[in-house]
Protein backbone atom coordinates (compact mmCIF):
# COMPACT_ATOMS: atom_id res chain seq x y z
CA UNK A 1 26.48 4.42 -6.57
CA UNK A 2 24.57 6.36 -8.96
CA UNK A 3 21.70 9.09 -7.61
CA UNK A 4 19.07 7.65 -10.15
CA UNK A 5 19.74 4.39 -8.62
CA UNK A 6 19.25 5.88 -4.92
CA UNK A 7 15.89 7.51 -6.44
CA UNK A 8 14.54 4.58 -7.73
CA UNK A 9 15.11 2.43 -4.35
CA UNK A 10 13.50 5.25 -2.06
CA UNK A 11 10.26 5.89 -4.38
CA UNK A 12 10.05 1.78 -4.20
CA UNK A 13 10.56 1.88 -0.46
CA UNK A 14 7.97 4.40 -0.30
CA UNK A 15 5.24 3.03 -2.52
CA UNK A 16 5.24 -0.27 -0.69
CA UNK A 17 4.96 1.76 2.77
CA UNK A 18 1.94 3.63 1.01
CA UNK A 19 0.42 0.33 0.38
CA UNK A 20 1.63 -1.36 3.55
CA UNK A 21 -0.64 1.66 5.01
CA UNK A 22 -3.49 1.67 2.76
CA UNK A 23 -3.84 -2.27 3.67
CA UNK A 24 -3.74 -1.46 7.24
CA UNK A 25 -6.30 1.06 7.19
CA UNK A 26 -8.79 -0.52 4.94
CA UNK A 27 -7.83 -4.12 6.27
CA UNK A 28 -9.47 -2.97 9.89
CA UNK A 29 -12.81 -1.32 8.12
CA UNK A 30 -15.58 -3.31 8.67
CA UNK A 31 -17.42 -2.02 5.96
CA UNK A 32 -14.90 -2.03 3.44
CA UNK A 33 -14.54 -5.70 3.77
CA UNK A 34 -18.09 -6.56 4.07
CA UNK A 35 -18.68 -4.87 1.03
CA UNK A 36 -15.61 -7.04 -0.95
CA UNK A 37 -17.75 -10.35 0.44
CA UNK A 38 -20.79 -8.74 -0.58
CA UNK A 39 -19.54 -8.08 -4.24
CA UNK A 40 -18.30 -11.66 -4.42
């Protein structure tokens, strides 16, 4: 298996734990998801 290909799978891993986490934190936030509702 090829190092590039090894590279490419971890950053994907990582970016979808980033968003996993950003989700998380902004999913619980009251505010933040009043002010989506609010907006549409």
């Amino acid at each position: 298996m090829q190092y590039s290909a090894v590279k490419t799978a971890g950053l994907t891993v990582l970016y979808f734990i980033i968003l996993i986490a950003l989700y998380l934190i902004y999913g619980s936030g009251d505010t933040h998801n009043n002010f989506i509702y609010n907006e549409f």
